[in-house]
C-alpha atoms as a PDB file:
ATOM      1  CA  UNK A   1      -0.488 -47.917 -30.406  1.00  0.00           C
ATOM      2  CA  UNK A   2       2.564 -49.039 -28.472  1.00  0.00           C
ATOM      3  CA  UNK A   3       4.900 -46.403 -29.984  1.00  0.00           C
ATOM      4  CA  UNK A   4       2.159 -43.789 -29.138  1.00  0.00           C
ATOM      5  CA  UNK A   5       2.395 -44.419 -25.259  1.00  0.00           C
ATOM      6  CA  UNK A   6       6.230 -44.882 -25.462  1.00  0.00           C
ATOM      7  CA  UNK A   7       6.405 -41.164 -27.253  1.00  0.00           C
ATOM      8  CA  UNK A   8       3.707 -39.999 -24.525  1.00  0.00           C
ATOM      9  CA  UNK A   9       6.015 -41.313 -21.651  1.00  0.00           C
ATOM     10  CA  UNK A  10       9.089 -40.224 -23.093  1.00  0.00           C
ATOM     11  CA  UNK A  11       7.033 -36.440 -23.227  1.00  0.00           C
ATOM     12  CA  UNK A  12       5.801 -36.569 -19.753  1.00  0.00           C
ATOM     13  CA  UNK A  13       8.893 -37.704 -18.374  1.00  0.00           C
ATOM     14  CA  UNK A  14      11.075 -35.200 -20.642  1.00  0.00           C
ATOM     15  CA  UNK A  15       8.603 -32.399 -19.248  1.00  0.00           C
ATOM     16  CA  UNK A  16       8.966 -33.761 -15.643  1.00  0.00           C
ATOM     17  CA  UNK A  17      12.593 -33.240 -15.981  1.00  0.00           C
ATOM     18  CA  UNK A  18      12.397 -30.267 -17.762  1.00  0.00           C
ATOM     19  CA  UNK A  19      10.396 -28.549 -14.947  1.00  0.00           C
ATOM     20  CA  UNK A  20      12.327 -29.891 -12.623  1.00  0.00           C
ATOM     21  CA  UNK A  21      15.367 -28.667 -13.707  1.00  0.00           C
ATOM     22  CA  UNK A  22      14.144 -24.932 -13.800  1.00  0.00           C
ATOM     23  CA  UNK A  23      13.406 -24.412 -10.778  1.00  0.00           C
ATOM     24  CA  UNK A  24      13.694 -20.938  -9.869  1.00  0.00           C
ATOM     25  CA  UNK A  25      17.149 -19.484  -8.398  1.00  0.00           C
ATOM     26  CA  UNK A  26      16.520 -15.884  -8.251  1.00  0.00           C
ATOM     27  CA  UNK A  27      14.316 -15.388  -4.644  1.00  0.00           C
ATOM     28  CA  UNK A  28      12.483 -12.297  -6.055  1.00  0.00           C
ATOM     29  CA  UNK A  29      11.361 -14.016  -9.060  1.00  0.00           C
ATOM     30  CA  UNK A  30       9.881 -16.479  -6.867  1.00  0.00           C
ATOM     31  CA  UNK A  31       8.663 -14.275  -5.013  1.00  0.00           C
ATOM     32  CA  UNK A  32       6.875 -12.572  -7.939  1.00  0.00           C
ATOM     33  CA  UNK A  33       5.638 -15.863  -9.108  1.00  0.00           C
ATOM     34  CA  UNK A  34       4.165 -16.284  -5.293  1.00  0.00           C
ATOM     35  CA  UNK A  35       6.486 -18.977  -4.621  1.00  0.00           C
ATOM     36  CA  UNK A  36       7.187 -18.146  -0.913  1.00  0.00           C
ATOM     37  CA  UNK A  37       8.751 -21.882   0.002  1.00  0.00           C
ATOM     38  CA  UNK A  38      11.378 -20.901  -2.462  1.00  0.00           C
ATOM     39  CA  UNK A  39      11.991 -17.325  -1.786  1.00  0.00           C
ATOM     40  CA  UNK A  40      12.501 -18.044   1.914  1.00  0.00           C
ATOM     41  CA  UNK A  41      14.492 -21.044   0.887  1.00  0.00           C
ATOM     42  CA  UNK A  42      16.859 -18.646  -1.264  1.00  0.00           C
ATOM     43  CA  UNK A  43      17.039 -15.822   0.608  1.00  0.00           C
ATOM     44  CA  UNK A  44      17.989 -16.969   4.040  1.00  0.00           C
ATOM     45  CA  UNK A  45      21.501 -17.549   3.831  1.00  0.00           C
ATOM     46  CA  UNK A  46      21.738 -14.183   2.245  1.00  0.00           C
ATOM     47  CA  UNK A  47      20.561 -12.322   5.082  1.00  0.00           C
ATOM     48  CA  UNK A  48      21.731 -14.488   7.148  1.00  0.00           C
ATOM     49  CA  UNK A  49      25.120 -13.037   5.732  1.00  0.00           C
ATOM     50  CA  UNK A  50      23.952  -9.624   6.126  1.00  0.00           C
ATOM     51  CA  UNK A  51      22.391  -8.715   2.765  1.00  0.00           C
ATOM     52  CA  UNK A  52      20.003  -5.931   3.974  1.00  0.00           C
ATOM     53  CA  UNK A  53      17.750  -6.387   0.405  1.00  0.00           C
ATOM     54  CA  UNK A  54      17.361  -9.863   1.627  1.00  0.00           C
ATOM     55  CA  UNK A  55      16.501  -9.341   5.111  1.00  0.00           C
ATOM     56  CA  UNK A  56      14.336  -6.945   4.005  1.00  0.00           C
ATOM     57  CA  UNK A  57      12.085  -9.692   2.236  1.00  0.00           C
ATOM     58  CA  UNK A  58      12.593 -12.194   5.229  1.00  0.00           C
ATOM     59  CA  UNK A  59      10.606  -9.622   7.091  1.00  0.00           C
ATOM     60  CA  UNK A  60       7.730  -9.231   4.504  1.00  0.00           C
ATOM     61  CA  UNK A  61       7.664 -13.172   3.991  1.00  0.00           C
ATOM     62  CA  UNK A  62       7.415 -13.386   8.131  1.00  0.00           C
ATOM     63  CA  UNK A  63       5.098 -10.214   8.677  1.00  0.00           C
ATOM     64  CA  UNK A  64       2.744 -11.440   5.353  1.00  0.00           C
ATOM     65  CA  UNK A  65       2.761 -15.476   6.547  1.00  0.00           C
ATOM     66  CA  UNK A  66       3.804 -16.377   2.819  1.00  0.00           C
ATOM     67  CA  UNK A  67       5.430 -18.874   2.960  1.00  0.00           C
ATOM     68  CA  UNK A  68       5.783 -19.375   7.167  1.00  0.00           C
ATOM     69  CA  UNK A  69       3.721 -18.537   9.368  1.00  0.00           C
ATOM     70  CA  UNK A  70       2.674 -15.171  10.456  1.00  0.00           C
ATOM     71  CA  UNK A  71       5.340 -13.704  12.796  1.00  0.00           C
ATOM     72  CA  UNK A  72       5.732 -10.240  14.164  1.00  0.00           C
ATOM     73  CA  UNK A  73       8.688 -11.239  15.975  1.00  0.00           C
ATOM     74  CA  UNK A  74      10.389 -12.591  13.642  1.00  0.00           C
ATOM     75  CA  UNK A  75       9.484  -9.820  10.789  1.00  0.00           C
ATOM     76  CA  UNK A  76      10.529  -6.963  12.856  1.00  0.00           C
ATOM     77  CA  UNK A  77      14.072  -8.924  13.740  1.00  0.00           C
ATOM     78  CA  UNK A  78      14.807  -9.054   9.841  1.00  0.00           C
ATOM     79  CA  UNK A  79      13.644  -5.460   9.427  1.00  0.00           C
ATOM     80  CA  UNK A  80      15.814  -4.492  12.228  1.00  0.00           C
ATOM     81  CA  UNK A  81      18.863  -5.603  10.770  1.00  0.00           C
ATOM     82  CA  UNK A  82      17.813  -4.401   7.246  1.00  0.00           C
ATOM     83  CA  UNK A  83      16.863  -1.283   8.704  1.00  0.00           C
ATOM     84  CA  UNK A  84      19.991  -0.238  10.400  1.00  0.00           C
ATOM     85  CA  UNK A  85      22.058  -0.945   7.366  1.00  0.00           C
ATOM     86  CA  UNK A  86      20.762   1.454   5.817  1.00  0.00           C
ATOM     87  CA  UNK A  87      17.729  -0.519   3.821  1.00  0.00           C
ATOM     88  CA  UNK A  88      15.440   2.646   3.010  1.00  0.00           C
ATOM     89  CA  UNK A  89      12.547  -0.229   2.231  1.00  0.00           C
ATOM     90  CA  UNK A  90      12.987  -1.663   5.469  1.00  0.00           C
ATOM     91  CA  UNK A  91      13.296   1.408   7.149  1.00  0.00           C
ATOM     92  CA  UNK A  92      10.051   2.390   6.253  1.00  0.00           C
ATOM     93  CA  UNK A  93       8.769  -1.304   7.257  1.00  0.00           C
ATOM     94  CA  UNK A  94      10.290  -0.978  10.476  1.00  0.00           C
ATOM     95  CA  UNK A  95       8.668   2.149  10.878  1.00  0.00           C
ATOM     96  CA  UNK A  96       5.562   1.008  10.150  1.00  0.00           C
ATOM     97  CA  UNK A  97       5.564  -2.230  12.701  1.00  0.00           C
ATOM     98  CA  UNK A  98       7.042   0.354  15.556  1.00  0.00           C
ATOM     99  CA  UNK A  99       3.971   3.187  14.837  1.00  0.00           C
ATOM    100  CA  UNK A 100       1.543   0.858  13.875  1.00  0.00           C
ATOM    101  CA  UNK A 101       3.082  -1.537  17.707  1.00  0.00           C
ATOM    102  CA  UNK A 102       2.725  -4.812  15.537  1.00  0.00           C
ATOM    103  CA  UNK A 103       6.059  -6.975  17.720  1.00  0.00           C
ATOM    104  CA  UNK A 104       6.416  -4.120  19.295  1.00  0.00           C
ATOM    105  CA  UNK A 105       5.415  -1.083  21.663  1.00  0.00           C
ATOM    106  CA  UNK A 106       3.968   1.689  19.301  1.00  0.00           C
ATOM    107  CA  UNK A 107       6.180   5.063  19.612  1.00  0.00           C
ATOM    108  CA  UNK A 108       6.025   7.756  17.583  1.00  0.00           C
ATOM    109  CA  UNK A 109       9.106   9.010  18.250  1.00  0.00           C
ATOM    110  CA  UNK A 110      11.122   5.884  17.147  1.00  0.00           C
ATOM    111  CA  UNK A 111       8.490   5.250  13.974  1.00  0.00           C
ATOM    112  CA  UNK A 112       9.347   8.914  12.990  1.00  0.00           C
ATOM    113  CA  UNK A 113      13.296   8.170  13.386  1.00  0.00           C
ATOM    114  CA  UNK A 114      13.022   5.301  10.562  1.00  0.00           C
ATOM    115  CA  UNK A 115      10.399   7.124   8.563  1.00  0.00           C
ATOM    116  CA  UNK A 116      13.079  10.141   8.296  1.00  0.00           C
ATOM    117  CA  UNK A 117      15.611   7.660   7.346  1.00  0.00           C
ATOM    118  CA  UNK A 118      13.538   5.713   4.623  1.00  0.00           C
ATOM    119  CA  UNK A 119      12.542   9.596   3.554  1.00  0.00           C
ATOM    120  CA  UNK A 120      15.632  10.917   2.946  1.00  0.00           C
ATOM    121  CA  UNK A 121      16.932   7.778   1.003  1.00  0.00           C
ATOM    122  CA  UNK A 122      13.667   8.433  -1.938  1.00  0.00           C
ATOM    123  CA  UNK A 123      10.799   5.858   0.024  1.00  0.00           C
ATOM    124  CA  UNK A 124       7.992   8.154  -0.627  1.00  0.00           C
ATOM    125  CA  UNK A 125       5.735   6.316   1.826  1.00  0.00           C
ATOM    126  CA  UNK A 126       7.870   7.068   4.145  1.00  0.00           C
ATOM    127  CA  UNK A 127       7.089  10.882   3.677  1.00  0.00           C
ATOM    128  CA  UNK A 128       3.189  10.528   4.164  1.00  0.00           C
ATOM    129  CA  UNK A 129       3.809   8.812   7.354  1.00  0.00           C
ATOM    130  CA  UNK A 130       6.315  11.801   8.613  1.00  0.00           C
ATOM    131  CA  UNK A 131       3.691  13.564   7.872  1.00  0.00           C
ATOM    132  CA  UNK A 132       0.594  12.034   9.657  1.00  0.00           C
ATOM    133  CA  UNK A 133       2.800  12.012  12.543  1.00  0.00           C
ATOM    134  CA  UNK A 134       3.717  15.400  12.619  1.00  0.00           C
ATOM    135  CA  UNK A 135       0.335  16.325  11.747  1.00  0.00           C
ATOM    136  CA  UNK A 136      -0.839  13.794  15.437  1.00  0.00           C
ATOM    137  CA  UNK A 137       0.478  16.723  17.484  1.00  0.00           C
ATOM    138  CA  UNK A 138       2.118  13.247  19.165  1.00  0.00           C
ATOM    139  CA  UNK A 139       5.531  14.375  18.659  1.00  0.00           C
ATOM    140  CA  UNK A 140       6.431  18.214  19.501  1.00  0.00           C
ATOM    141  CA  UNK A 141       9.100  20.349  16.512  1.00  0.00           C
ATOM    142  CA  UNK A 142      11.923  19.780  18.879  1.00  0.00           C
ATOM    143  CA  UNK A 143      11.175  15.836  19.530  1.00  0.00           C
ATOM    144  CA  UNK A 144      10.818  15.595  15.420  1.00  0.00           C
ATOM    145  CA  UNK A 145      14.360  17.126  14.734  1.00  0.00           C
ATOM    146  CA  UNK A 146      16.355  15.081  17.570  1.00  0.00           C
ATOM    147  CA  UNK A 147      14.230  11.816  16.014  1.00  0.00           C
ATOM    148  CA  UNK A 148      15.818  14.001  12.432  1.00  0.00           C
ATOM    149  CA  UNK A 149      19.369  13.308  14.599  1.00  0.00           C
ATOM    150  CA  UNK A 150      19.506  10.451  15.615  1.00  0.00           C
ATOM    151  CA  UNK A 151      18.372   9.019  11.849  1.00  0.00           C
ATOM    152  CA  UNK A 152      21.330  10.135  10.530  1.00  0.00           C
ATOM    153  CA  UNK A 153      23.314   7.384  11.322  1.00  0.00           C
ATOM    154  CA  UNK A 154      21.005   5.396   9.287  1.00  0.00           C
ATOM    155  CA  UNK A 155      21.109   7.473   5.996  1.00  0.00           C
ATOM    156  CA  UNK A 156      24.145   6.014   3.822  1.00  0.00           C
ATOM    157  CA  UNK A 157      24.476   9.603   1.645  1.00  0.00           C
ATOM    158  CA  UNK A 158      26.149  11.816   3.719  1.00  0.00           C
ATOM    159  CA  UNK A 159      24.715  14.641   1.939  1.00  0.00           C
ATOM    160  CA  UNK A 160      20.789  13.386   2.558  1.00  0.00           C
ATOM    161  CA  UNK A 161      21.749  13.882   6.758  1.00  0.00           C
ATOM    162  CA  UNK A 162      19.340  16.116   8.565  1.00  0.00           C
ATOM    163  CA  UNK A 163      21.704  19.473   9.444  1.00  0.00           C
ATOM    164  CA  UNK A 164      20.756  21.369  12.700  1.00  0.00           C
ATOM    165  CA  UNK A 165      22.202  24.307  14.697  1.00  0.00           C
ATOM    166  CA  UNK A 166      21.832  21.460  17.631  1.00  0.00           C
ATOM    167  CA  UNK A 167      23.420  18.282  15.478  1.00  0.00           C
ATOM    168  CA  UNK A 168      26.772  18.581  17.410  1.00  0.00           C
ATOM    169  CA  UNK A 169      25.131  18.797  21.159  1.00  0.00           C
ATOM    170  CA  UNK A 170      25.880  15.862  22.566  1.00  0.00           C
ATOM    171  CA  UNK A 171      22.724  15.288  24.615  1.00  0.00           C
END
């Protein structure tokens, strides 16, 4: 009997360390797994060090609550910065928080800018929502190709820019 609870404690505290030792390191794994605490945990000082992928998720984890509370604020921030590095993903996220005026003041103008640029860099979401705001009547042809413009500096492939007769008008 004794050398059954000595093998049962030596298992429990052999799992305990086991467990305890694989604790995950990769922040998307976690995050898969629905372990926010850790995702945050791991993927802070990476955007804090300008990794757009991880900013990216700092601004789902904030705009969610998983893992912190809910914050607009804060999401859009991390988006932001994602965003204008040329993060398609959080392009489109931006986007949405700017069109949708979650942290924000809604504008279609701006939403269509970062909808372009998640577009042209393969986020098909992206292209419904170019769409249902072209299809609003909120935003005229000529607002929708300077919005085109000024997304370009966004879009990391050259060759994915939006091209225009008017491109090189400084306005």
């Amino acid at each position: 009997m004794i050398k059954k609870t000595i093998f049962y404690v030596f298992l429990l505290v052999s799992i305990q360390q086991l467990t305890a030792c694989s604790k995950e390191t990769d922040p998307k794994k976690a995050f898969e797994k629905g372990d926010y605490e850790t995702a945050l945990t791991l993927w802070t000082p990476l955007a804090e060090n300008g990794d757009a992928d991880a900013q990216n998720y700092l601004g789902i984890l904030y705009y969610l609550g998983f893992g912190v509370e809910k914050d607009y604020k804060k999401a859009l921030g991390w988006y932001e910065k994602a965003a204008k590095a040329g993060n398609a993903d959080a392009q489109k996220n931006y986007g949405d928080m700017i069109n949708f005026g979650r942290g924000i003041q809604k504008d279609n103008y701006k939403a269509y800018k970062w909808y372009f640029a998640a577009s042209q860099q393969g986020n098909e979401k992206a292209v419904r929502q170019i769409e249902v705001i072209a299809a609003s009547g909120n935003l005229s042809p000529n607002q929708q190709m300077h919005a085109k413009i000024e997304a370009n500096e966004f879009i990391l492939d050259e060759s994915k820019r939006f091209m225009s007769h008017d491109t090189y008008i400084n306005k």
